[in-house]
Protein backbone atom coordinates (compact mmCIF):
# COMPACT_ATOMS: atom_id res chain seq x y z
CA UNK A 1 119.09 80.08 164.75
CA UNK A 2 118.94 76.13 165.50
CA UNK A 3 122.21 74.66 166.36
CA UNK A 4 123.97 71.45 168.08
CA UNK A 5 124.04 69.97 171.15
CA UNK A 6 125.59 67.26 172.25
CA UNK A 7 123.86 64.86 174.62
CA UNK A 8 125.42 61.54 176.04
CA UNK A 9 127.38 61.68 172.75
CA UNK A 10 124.87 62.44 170.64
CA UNK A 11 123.51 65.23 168.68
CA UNK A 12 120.39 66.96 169.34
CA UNK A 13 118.97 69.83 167.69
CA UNK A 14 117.71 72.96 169.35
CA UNK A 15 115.29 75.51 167.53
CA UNK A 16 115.04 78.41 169.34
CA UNK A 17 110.97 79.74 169.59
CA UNK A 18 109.66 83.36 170.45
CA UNK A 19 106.24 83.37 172.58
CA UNK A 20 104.04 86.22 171.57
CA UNK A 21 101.46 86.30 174.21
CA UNK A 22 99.38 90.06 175.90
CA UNK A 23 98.77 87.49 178.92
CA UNK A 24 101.74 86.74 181.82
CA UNK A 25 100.44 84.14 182.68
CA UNK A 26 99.82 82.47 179.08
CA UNK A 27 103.30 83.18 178.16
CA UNK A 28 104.48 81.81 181.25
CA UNK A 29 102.26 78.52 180.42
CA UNK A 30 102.99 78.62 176.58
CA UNK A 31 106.75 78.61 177.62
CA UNK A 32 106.82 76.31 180.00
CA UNK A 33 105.20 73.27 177.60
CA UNK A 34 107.74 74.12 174.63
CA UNK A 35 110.34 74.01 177.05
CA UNK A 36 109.46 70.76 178.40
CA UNK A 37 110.72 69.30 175.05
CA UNK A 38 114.69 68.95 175.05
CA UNK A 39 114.79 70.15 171.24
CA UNK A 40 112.92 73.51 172.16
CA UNK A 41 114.54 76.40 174.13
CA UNK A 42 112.12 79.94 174.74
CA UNK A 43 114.90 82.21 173.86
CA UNK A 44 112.40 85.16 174.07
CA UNK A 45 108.58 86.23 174.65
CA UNK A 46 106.54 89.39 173.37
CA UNK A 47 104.06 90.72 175.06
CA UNK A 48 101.76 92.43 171.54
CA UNK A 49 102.42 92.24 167.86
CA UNK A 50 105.18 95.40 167.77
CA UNK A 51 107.61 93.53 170.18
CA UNK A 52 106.98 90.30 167.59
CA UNK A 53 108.18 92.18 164.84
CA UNK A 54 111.33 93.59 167.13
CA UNK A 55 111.80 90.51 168.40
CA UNK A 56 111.94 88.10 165.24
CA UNK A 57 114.04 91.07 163.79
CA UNK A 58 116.66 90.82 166.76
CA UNK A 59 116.81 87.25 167.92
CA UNK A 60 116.27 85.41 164.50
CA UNK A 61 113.62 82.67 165.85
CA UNK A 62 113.61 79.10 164.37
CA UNK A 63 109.43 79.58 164.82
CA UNK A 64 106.82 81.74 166.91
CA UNK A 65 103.85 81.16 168.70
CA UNK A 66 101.45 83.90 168.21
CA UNK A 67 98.29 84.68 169.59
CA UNK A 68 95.80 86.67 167.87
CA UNK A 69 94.31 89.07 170.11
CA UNK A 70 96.79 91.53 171.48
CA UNK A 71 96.53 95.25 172.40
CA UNK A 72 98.81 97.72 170.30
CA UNK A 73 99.31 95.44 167.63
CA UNK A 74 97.36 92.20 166.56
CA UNK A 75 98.73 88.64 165.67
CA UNK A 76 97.40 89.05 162.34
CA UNK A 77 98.93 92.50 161.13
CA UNK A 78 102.07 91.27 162.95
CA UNK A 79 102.28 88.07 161.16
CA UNK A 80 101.77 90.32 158.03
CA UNK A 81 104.68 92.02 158.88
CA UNK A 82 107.19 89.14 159.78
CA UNK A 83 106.03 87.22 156.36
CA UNK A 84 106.83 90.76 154.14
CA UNK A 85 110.24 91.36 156.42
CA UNK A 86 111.06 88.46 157.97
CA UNK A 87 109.37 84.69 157.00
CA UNK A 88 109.82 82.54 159.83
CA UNK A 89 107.37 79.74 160.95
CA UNK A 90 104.64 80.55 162.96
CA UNK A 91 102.12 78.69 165.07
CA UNK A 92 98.90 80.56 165.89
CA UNK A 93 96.94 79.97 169.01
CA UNK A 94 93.60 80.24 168.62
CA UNK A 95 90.32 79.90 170.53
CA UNK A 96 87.64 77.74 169.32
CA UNK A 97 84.91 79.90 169.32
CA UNK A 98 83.51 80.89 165.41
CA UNK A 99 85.10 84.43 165.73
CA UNK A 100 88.85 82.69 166.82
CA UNK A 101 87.92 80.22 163.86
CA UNK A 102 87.48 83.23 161.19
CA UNK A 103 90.80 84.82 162.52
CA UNK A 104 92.40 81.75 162.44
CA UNK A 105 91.79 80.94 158.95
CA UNK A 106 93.03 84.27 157.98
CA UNK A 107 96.34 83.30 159.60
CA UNK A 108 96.69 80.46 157.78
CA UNK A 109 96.03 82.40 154.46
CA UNK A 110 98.69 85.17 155.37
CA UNK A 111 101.35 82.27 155.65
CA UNK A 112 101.10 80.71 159.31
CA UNK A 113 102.25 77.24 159.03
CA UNK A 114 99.46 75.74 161.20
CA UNK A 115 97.50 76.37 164.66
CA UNK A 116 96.75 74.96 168.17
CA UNK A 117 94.04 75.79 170.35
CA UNK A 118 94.54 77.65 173.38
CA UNK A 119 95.08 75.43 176.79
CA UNK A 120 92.68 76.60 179.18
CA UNK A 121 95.63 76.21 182.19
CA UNK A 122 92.98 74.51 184.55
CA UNK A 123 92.84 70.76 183.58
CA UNK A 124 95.87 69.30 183.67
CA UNK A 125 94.77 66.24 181.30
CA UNK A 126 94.34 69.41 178.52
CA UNK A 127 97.80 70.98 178.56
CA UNK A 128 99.17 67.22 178.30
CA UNK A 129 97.31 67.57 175.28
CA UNK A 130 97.98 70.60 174.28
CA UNK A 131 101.50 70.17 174.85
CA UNK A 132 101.75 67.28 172.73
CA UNK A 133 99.98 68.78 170.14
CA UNK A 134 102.48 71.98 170.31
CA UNK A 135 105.33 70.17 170.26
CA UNK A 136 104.21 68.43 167.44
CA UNK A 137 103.38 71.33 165.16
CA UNK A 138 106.70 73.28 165.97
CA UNK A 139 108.86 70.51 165.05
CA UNK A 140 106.89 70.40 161.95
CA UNK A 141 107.09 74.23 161.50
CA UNK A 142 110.70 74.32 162.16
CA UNK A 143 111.23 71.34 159.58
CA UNK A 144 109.20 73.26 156.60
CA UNK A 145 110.99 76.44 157.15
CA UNK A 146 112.39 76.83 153.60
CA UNK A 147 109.60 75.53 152.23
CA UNK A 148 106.77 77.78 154.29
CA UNK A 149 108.50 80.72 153.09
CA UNK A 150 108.55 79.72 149.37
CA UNK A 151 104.94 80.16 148.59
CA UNK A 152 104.75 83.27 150.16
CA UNK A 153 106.74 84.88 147.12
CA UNK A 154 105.47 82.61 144.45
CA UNK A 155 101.57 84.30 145.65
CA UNK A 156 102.64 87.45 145.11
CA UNK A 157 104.37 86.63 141.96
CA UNK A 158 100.85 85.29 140.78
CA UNK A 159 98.85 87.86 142.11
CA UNK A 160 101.00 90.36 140.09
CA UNK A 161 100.94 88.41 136.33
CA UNK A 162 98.66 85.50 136.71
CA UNK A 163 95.78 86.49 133.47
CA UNK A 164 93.05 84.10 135.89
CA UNK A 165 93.87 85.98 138.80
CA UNK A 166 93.58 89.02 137.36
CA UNK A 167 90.81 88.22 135.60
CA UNK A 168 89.42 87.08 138.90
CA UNK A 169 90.19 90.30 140.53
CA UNK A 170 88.31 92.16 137.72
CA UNK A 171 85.28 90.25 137.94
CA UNK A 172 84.77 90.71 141.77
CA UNK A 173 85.87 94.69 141.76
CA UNK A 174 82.92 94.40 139.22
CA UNK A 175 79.99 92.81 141.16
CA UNK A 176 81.12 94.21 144.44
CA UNK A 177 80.36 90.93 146.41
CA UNK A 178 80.91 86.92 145.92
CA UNK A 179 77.54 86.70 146.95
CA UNK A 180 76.25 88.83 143.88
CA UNK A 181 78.92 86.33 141.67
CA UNK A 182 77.47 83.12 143.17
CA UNK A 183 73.89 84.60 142.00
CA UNK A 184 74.92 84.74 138.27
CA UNK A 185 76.44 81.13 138.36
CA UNK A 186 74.17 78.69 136.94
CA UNK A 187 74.41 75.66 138.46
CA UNK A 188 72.98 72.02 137.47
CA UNK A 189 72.61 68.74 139.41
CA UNK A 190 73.90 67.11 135.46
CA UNK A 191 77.17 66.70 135.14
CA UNK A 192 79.56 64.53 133.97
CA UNK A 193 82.71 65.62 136.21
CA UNK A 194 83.83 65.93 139.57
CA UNK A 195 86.95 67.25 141.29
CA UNK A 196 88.02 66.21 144.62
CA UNK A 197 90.62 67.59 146.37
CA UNK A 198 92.52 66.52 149.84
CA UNK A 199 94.70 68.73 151.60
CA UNK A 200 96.46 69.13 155.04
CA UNK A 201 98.78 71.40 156.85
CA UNK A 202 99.23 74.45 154.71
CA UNK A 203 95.96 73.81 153.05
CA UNK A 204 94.03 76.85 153.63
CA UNK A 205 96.03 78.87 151.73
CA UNK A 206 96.50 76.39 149.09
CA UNK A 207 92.72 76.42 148.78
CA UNK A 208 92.86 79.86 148.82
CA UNK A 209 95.07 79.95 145.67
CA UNK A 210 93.39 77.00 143.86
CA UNK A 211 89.62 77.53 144.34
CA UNK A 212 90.14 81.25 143.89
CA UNK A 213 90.89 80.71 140.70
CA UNK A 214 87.94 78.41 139.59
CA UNK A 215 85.86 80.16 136.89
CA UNK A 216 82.56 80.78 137.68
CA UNK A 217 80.14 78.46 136.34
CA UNK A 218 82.78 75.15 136.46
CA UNK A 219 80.77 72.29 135.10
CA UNK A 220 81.53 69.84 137.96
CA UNK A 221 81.58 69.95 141.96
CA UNK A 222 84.31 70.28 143.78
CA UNK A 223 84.95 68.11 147.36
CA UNK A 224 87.21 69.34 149.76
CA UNK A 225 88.61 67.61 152.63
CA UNK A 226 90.69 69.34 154.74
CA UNK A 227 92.32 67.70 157.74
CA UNK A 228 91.02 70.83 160.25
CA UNK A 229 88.70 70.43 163.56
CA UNK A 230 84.92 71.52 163.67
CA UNK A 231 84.05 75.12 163.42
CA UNK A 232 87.37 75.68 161.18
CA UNK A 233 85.99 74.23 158.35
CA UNK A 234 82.79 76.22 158.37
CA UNK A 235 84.91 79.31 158.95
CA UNK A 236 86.95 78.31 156.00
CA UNK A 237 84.13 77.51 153.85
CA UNK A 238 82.85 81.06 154.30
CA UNK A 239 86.09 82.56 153.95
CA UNK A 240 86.65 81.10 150.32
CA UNK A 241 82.96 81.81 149.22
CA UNK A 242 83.88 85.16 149.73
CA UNK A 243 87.44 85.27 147.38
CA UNK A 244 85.58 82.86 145.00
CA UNK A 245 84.03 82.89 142.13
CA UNK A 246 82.13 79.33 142.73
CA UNK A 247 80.23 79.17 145.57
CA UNK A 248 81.65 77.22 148.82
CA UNK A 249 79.79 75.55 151.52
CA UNK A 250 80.15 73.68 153.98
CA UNK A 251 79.20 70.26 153.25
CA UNK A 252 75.67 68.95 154.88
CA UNK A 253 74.12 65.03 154.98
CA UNK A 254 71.99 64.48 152.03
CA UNK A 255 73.06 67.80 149.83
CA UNK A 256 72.21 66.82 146.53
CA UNK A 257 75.60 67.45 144.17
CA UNK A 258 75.40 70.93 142.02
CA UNK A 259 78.17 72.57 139.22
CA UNK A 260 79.89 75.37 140.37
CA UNK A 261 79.86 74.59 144.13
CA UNK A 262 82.62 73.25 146.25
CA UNK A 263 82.02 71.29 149.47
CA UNK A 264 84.16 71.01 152.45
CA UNK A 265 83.87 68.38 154.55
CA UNK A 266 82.53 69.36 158.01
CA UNK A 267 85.73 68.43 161.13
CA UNK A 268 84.65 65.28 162.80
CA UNK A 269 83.44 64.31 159.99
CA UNK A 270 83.88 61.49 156.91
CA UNK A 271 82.60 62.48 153.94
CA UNK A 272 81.57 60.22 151.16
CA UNK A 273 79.93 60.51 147.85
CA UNK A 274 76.90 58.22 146.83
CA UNK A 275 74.44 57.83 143.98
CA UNK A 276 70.53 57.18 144.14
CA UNK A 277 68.06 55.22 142.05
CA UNK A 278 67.61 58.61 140.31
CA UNK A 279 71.03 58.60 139.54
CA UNK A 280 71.83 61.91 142.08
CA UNK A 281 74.56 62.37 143.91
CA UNK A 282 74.41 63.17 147.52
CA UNK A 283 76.80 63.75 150.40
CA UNK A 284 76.47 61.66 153.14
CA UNK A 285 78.61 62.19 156.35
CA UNK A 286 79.49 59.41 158.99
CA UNK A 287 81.34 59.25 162.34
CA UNK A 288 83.12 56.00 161.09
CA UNK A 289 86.36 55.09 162.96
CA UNK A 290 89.17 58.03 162.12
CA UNK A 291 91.52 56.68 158.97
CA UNK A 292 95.44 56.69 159.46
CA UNK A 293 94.10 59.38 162.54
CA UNK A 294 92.05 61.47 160.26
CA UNK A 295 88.35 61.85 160.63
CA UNK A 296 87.46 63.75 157.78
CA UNK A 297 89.99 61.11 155.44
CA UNK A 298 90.84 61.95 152.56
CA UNK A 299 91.54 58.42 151.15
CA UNK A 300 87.89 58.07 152.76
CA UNK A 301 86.47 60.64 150.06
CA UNK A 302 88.82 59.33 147.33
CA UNK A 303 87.05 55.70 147.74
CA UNK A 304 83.93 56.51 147.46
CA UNK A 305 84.33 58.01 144.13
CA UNK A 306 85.68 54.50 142.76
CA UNK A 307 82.23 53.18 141.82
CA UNK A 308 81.39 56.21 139.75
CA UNK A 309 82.80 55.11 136.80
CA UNK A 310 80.40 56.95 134.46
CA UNK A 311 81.92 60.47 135.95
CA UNK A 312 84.95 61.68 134.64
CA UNK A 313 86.81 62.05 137.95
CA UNK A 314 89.64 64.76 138.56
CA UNK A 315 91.56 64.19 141.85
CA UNK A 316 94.34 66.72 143.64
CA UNK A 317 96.08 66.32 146.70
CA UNK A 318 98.30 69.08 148.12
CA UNK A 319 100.42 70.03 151.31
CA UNK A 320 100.29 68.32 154.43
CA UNK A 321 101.77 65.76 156.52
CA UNK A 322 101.49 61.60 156.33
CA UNK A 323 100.26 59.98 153.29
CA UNK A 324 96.34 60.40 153.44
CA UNK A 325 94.80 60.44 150.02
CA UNK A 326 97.87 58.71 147.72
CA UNK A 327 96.12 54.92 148.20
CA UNK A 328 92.60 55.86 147.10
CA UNK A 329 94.69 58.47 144.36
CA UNK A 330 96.20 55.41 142.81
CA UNK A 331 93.22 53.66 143.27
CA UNK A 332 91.08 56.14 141.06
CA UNK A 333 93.71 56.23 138.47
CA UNK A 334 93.89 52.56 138.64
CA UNK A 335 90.08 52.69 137.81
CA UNK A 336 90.24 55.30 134.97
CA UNK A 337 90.19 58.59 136.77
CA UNK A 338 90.37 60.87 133.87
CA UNK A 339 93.38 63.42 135.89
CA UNK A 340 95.17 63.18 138.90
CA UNK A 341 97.20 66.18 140.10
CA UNK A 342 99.87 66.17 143.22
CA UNK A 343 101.21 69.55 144.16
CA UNK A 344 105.04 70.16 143.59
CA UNK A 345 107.42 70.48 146.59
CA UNK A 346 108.17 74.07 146.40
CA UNK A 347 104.96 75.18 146.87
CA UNK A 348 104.07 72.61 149.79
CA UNK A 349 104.46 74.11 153.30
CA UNK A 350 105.01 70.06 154.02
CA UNK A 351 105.88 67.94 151.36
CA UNK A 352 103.88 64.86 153.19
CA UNK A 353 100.77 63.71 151.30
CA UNK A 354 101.66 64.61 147.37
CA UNK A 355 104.68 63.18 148.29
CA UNK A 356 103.25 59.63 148.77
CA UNK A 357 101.23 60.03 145.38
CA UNK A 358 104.25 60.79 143.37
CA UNK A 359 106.27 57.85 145.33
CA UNK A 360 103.55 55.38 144.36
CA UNK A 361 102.92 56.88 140.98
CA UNK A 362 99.35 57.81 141.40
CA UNK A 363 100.29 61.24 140.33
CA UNK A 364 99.67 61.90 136.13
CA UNK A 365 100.65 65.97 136.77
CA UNK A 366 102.97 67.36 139.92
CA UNK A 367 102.30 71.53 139.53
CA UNK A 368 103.08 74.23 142.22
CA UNK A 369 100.08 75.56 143.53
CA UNK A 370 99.50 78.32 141.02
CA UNK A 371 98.82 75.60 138.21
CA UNK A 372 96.02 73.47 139.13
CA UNK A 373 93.13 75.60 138.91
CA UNK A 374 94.34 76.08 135.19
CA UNK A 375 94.82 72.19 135.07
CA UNK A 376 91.50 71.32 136.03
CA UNK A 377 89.80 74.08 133.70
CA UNK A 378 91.90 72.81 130.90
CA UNK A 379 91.31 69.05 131.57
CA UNK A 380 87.44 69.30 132.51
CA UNK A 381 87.08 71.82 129.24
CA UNK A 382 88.62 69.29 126.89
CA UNK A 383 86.75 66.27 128.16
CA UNK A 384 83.54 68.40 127.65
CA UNK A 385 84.25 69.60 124.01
């Protein structure tokens, strides 16, 4: 467990961090960067998932770095394991090819607070950055603690006696395949809603929970943004087509706007909403400068949905770090958006962004996590009857 130091008479805290790692030499390098940090001390490493599960058992970490691909036991079926036994904040490190995206994603889902890429050890330019970027995420990990382990139990509490979920569940047991659902969905280019939802660190699973839970045929797109590099989002596009009843791509310049769809934003990429002559709405994507360090922005999306008056607009923002989204939230509200939803602190793995909305009043609902695909049926159902 974290404790106190003092330092030239002053306090420091020290998490203690496990390194899971099959590779010597990876442990050796992944140790070496989190030590670097005065706040960090490697109190242990594991060389497969087993000796995780040991190890977080014995030594209590304050957070983990686990890799993914490990003989004996995987990252994933251990990280299953520490969430049922013993929830503690893990980092994943991941490769960036499409197969390291899928896995990676699935992580995330199962409860891991967030992920890094690999360092590749050779370049020394890339383990500066990777070492920033690690030391980054684990203070954040090692801040949410309490709150990463909170949705955890509140999903399976809604899996168990949520009516949508189960409803959900019975409805793909049914057809077998989302693919086979997203054929029966009729879907329109008319409509007279839109949802748009901006999420950050923790947001894969929230996604997973909210779009999940979207009944099939939903009268309006859905936009995602989802602070999350290339190849992630396409791997986390595909992995909620498959758990939902909507379909989910990933979004592509000049797709026209249908019902029942949701649209992530591609990594790398701002994505903005615009209207023809014809009055039909298309995605268009632009490399414009990264906003408040995020290229996709949420605020970005959020802005270009000002204009659209004529649409009733429904707006969400839920966990993740900084304030991106809560200006061009109170901006749509400001302008008549019809709902506008932040998510409640104990479901957040960081209370960051819907923290900013509520603080600046942009938010008309704050609801855990397991709410707002009921909020946005109820509120797009009302406004259509």
């Amino acid at each position: 467990m974290s404790n106190k130091q003092i330092e030239g008479g002053s306090s420091l805290a020290l998490y203690n961090i496990l390194v899971v790692d099959d590779s010597v030499f990876m442990r050796k390098i992944v140790s070496d960067l989190i030590s670097e940090n005065p706040q960090f001390k490697v109190i242990g490493t594991a060389k497969n998932g087993q000796e995780a599960i040991e190890q977080v058992k014995l030594l209590r970490p304050d957070a983990v770095t686990m890799d993914i691909e490990m003989p004996v036991m995987n990252g994933l079926d251990a990280l299953k394991h520490i969430m049922e036994e013993q929830p503690t904040p893990v980092i994943m490190l991941s490769s960036l090819t499409q197969e390291g995206a899928s896995e990676t994603i699935r992580a995330l889902e199962l409860g891991a607070v967030d992920f890094i890429r690999k360092p590749s050890g050779s370049i020394s330019l890339d383990l500066y950055k990777v070492k920033l970027l690690l030391h980054e995420k684990l203070l954040m990990a090692v801040r949410s603690k309490m709150s990463v382990n909170q949705p955890a139990s509140v999903q399976s509490h809604v899996v168990k006696v949520n009516p949508l979920s189960l409803r959900s569940k019975m409805m793909k047991d049914n057809l077998k395949q989302s693919d086979s659902v997203a054929q029966t969905i009729p879907t329109t280019t008319h409509f007279s809603h839109v949802v748009a939802i901006g999420t950050s660190t923790g947001g894969p699973r929230a996604l997973h929970q909210v779009i999940s839970n979207i009944p099939a045929g939903f009268p309006a797109p859905i936009l995602i943004v989802q602070h999350m590099p290339p190849n992630f989002t396409k791997s986390l596009a595909q992995r909620l087509n498959d758990i939902s009843q909507i379909r989910v791509v990933e979004a592509a310049d000049g797709e026209v706007l249908q019902t029942a769809t949701a649209y992530v934003a591609p990594g790398g990429w701002h994505m903005v909403i615009h209207k023809d002559p014809n009055r039909t709405y298309k995605i268009r994507l632009t490399k414009d400068e990264p906003v408040s360090g995020h290229r996709p922005s949420v605020d970005v999306m959020f802005e270009s949905l000002l204009s659209m008056n004529e649409l009733k607009r429904h707006v969400v923002l839920m966990t993740g770090m900084g304030s991106d989204g809560a200006k061009g939230m109170l901006s749509l509200k400001q302008s008549g958006a019809t709902t506008t939803i932040a998510e409640a602190e104990e479901t957040c793995v960081v209370y960051g962004m819907p923290r900013a909305a509520v603080e600046n009043q942009a938010a008309m609902y704050v609801l855990p996590q397991q709410e707002i695909a009921v909020r946005l049926s109820r509120c797009v159902q009302s406004e259509m009857n």
